[in-house]
Protein backbone atom coordinates (compact mmCIF):
# COMPACT_ATOMS: atom_id res chain seq x y z
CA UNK A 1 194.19 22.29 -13.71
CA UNK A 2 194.20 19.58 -10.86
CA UNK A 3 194.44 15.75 -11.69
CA UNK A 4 190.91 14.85 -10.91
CA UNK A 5 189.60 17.47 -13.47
CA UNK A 6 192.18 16.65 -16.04
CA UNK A 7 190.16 12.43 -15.65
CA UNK A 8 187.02 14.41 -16.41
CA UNK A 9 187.91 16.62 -19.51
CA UNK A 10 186.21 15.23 -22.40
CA UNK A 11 189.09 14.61 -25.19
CA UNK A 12 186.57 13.64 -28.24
CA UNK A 13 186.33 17.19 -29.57
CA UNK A 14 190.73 18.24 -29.31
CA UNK A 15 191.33 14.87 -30.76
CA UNK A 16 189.08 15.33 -33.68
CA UNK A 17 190.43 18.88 -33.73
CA UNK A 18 193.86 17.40 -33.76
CA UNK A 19 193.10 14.69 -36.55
CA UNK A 20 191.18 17.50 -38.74
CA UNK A 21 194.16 19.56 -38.30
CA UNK A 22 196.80 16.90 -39.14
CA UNK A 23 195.29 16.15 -42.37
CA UNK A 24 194.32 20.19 -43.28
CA UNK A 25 198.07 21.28 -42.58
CA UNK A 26 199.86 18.28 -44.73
CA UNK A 27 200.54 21.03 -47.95
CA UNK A 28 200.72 24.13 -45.44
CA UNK A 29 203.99 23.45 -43.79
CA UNK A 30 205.89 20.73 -41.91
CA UNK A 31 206.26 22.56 -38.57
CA UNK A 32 202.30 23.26 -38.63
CA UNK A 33 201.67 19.65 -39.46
CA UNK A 34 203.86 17.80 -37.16
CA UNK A 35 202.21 20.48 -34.38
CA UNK A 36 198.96 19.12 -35.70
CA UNK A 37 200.25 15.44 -34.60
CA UNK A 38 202.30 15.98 -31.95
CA UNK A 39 199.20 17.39 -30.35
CA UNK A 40 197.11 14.51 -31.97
CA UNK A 41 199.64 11.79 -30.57
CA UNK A 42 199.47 12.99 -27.10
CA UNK A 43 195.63 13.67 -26.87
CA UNK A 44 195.62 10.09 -27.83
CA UNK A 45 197.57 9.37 -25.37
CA UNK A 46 196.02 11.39 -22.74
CA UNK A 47 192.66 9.77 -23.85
CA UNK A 48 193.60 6.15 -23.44
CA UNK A 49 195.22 6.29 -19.78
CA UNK A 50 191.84 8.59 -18.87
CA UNK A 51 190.21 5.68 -19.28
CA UNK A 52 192.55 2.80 -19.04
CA UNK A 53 190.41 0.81 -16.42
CA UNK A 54 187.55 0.74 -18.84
CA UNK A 55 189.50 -1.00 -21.35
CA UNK A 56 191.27 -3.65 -18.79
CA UNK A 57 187.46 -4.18 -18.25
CA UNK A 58 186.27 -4.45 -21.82
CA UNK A 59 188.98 -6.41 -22.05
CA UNK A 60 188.71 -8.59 -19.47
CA UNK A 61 184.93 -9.14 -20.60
CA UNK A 62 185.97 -10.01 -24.41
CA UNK A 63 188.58 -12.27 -22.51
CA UNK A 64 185.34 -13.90 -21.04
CA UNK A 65 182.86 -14.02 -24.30
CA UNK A 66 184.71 -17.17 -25.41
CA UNK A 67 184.55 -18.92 -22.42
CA UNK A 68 182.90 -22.24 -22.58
CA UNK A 69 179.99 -23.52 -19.59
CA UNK A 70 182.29 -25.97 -18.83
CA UNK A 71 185.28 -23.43 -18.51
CA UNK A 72 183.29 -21.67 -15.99
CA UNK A 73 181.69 -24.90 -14.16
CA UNK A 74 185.84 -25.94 -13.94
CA UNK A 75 186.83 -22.42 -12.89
CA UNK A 76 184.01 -22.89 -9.74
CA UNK A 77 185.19 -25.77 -9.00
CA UNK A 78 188.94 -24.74 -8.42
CA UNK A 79 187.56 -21.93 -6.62
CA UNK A 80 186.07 -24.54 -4.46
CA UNK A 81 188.80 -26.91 -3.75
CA UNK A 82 191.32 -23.88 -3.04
CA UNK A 83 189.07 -22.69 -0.69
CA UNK A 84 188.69 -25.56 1.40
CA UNK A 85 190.68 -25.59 4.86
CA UNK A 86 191.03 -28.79 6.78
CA UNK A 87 189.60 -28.49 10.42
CA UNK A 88 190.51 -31.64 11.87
CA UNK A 89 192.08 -34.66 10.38
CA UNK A 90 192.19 -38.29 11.87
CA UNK A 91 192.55 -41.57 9.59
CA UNK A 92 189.36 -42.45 8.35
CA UNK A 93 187.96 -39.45 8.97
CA UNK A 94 188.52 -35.20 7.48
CA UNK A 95 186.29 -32.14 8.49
CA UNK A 96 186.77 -28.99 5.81
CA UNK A 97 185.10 -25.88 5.92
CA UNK A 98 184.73 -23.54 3.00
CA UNK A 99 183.18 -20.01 3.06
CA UNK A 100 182.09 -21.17 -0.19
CA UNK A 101 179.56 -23.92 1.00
CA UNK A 102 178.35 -21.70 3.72
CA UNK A 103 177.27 -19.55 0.90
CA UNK A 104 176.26 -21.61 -1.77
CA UNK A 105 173.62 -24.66 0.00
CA UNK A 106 172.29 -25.39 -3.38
CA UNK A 107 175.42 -27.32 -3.76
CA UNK A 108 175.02 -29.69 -0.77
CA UNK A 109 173.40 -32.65 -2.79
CA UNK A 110 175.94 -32.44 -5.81
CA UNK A 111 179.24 -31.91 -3.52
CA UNK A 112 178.09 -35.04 -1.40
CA UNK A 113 176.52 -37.37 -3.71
CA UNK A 114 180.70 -36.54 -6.19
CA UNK A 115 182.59 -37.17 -2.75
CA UNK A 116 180.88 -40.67 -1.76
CA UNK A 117 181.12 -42.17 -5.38
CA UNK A 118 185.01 -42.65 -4.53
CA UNK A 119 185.71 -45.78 -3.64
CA UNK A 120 186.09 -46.25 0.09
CA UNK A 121 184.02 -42.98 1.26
CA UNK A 122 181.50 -44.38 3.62
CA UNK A 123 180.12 -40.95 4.36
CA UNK A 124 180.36 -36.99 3.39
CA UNK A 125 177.74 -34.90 5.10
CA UNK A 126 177.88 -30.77 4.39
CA UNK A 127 176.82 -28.41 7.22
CA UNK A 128 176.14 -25.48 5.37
CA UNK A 129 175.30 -23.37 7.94
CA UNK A 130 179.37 -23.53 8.81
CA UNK A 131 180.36 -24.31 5.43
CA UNK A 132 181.78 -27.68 6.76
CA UNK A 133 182.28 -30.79 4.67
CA UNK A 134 182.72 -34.04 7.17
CA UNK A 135 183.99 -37.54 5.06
CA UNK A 136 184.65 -40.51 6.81
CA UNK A 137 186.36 -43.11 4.91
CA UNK A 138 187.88 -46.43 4.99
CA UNK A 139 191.73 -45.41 5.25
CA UNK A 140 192.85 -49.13 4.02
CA UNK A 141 190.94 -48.53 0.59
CA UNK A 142 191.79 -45.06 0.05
CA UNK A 143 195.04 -46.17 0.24
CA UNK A 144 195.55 -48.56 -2.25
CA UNK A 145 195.15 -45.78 -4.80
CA UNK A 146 198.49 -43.52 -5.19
CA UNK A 147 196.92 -40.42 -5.75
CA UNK A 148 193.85 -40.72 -2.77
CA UNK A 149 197.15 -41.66 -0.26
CA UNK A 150 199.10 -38.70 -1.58
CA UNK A 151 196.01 -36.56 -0.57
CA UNK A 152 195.55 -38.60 2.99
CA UNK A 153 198.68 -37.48 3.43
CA UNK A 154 198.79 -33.73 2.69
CA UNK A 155 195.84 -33.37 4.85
CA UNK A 156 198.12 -34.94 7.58
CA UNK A 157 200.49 -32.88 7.41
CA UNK A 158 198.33 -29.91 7.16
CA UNK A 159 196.88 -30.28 10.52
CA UNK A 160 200.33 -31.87 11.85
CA UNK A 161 198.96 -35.46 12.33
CA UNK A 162 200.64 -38.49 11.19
CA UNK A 163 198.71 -41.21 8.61
């Protein structure tokens, strides 16, 4: 029997074979029981890796059930930020593109309106044809606050450019 038939044998009928057996044989002998479960055990077996990636996917969906909407709305917007790549870089002003943005326009309005309400963003305007995200800022205010210079700075040295 080749491989690919072996994924297609229905198991439901030797395993319940198997199980019947195990319990009929438990006064008729120990060799005929543990027979009974050896072949019990490994149609088990046999039955959980033939379908192993419907259980990682049962399980990944259970893993999922309990996730909260604002799980998921933080989970998109990871996805988002990792995906950004910075295009060109000069003080007071950054150009990222995402592949995300190109294919989600509908969120063009939120994405802007979230990056102007820091302090010191004069201007973000989304392409999303390209999936391009264009801020210009004033560099001396985003620079007062540690954490806005720290990411001035990364997208420095991403493109090689000094602050």
């Amino acid at each position: 029997m080749q491989c690919d038939e072996l994924k297609k044998l229905p198991l439901g009928l030797p395993m319940t074979v198997a199980s019947v057996g195990t319990i009929a044989t438990l006064w008729a002998g120990k060799n005929l029981h543990a027979g009974f479960g050896v072949a019990w055990a490994v149609l088990s077996f046999l039955h959980g890796w033939q379908h192993h990636r419907k259980m990682q996917a049962d399980a990944k969906r259970l893993a999922n059930c309990c996730r909260t909407e604002a799980q998921e709305e933080e989970s998109t917007v990871k996805a988002l930020v990792d995906s950004f790549q910075v295009d060109a870089y000069t003080p007071g002003r950054v150009r990222l593109r995402s592949s995300l943005l190109a294919a989600n326009p509908q969120w063009q309005k939120t994405i802007e309106d979230y990056v102007k309400s820091f302090t010191g963003v004069k201007e973000a305007v989304i392409t999303p044809l390209t999936g391009s995200l264009l801020i210009t800022y004033e560099a001396a205010k985003l620079r007062k606050k540690p954490k806005l210079a720290a990411l001035e700075q990364r997208l420095a040295q991403a493109v090689g450019a000094s602050v």
